[in-house]
Protein backbone atom coordinates (compact mmCIF):
# COMPACT_ATOMS: atom_id res chain seq x y z
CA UNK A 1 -12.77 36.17 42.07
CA UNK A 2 -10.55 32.89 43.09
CA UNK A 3 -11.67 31.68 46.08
CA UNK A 4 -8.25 30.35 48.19
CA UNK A 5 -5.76 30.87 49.78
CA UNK A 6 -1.62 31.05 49.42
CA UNK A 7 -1.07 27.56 50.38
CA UNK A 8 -3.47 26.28 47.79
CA UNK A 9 -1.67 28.23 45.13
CA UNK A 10 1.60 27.39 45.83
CA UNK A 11 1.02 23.52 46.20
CA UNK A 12 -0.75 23.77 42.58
CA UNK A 13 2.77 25.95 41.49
CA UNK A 14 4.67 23.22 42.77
CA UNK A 15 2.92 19.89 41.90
CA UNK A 16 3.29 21.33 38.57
CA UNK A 17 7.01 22.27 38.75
CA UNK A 18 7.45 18.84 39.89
CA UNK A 19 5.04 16.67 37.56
CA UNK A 20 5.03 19.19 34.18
CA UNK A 21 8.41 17.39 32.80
CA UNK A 22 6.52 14.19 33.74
CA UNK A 23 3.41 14.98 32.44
CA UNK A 24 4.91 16.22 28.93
CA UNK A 25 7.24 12.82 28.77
CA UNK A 26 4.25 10.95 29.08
CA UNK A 27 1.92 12.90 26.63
CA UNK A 28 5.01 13.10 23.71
CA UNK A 29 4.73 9.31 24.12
CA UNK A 30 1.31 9.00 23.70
CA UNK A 31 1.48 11.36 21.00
CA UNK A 32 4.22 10.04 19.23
CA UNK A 33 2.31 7.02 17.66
CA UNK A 34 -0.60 8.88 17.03
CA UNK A 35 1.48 11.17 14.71
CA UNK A 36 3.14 7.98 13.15
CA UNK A 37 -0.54 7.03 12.23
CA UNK A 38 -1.03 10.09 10.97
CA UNK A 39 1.66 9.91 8.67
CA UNK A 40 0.73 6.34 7.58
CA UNK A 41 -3.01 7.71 6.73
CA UNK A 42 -1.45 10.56 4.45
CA UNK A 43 0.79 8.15 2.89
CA UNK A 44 -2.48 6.09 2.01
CA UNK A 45 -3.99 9.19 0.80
CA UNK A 46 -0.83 9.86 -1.35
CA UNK A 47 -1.35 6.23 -2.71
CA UNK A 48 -4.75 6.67 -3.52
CA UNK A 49 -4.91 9.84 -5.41
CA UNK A 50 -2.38 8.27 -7.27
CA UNK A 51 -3.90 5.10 -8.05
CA UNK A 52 -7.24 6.80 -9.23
CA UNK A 53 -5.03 9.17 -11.59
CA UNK A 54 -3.57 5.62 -13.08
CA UNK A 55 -7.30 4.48 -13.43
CA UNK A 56 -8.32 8.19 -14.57
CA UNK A 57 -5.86 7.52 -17.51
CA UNK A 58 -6.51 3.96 -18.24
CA UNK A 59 -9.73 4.91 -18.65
CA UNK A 60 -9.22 8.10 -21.19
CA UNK A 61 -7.48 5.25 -22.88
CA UNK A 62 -10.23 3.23 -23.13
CA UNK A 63 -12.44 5.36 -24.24
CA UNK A 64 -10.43 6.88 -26.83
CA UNK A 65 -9.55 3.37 -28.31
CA UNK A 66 -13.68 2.94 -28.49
CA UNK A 67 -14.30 6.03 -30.18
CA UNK A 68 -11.52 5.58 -32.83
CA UNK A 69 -13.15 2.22 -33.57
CA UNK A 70 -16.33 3.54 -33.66
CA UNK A 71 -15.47 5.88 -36.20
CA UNK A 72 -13.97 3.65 -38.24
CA UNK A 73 -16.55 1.55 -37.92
CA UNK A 74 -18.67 4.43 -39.08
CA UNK A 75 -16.49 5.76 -41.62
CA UNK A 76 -16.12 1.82 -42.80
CA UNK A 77 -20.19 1.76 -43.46
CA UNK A 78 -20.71 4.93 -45.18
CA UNK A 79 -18.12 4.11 -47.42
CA UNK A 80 -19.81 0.61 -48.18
CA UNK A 81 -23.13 2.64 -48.56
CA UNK A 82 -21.41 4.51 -50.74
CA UNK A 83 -20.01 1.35 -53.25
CA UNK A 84 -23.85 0.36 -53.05
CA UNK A 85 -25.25 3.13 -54.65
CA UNK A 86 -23.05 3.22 -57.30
């Protein structure tokens, strides 16, 4: 299946006995920063889910605020139509 021989294999086992520790230093500190990004982009995400939920809300507000004064405003003109058929 492999084609080589014993020396091949045990040069590979050893290059890798020596360089693994080096090889794992180096990728942890290439690594490292990436996962500090990573934690800065879910912090953003954090920040903006919560800053649409504060517009969300304002703008239930808003909207509730109109349609109270539209009623009123309605209920205001019937009443007047009301005193003018009287």
């Amino acid at each position: 299946m492999f084609k080589g021989n014993l020396a091949t294999g045990l040069a590979i086992g050893v290059g890798a006995i020596i360089f693994g520790p080096t090889v794992i230093q180096t990728m942890g500190s290439i690594l490292r920063p990436a996962a500090k990004t990573l934690i800065l982009i879910k912090g953003g995400m954090v920040f903006y889910r919560e800053t649409l939920s504060e517009i969300g809300e304002i703008a239930t507000d808003l909207v509730a605020e109109a349609r109270a004064e539209l009623d009123q405003e309605a209920g205001s003109g019937a009443a007047q139509d009301h005193h003018a058929t009287a």
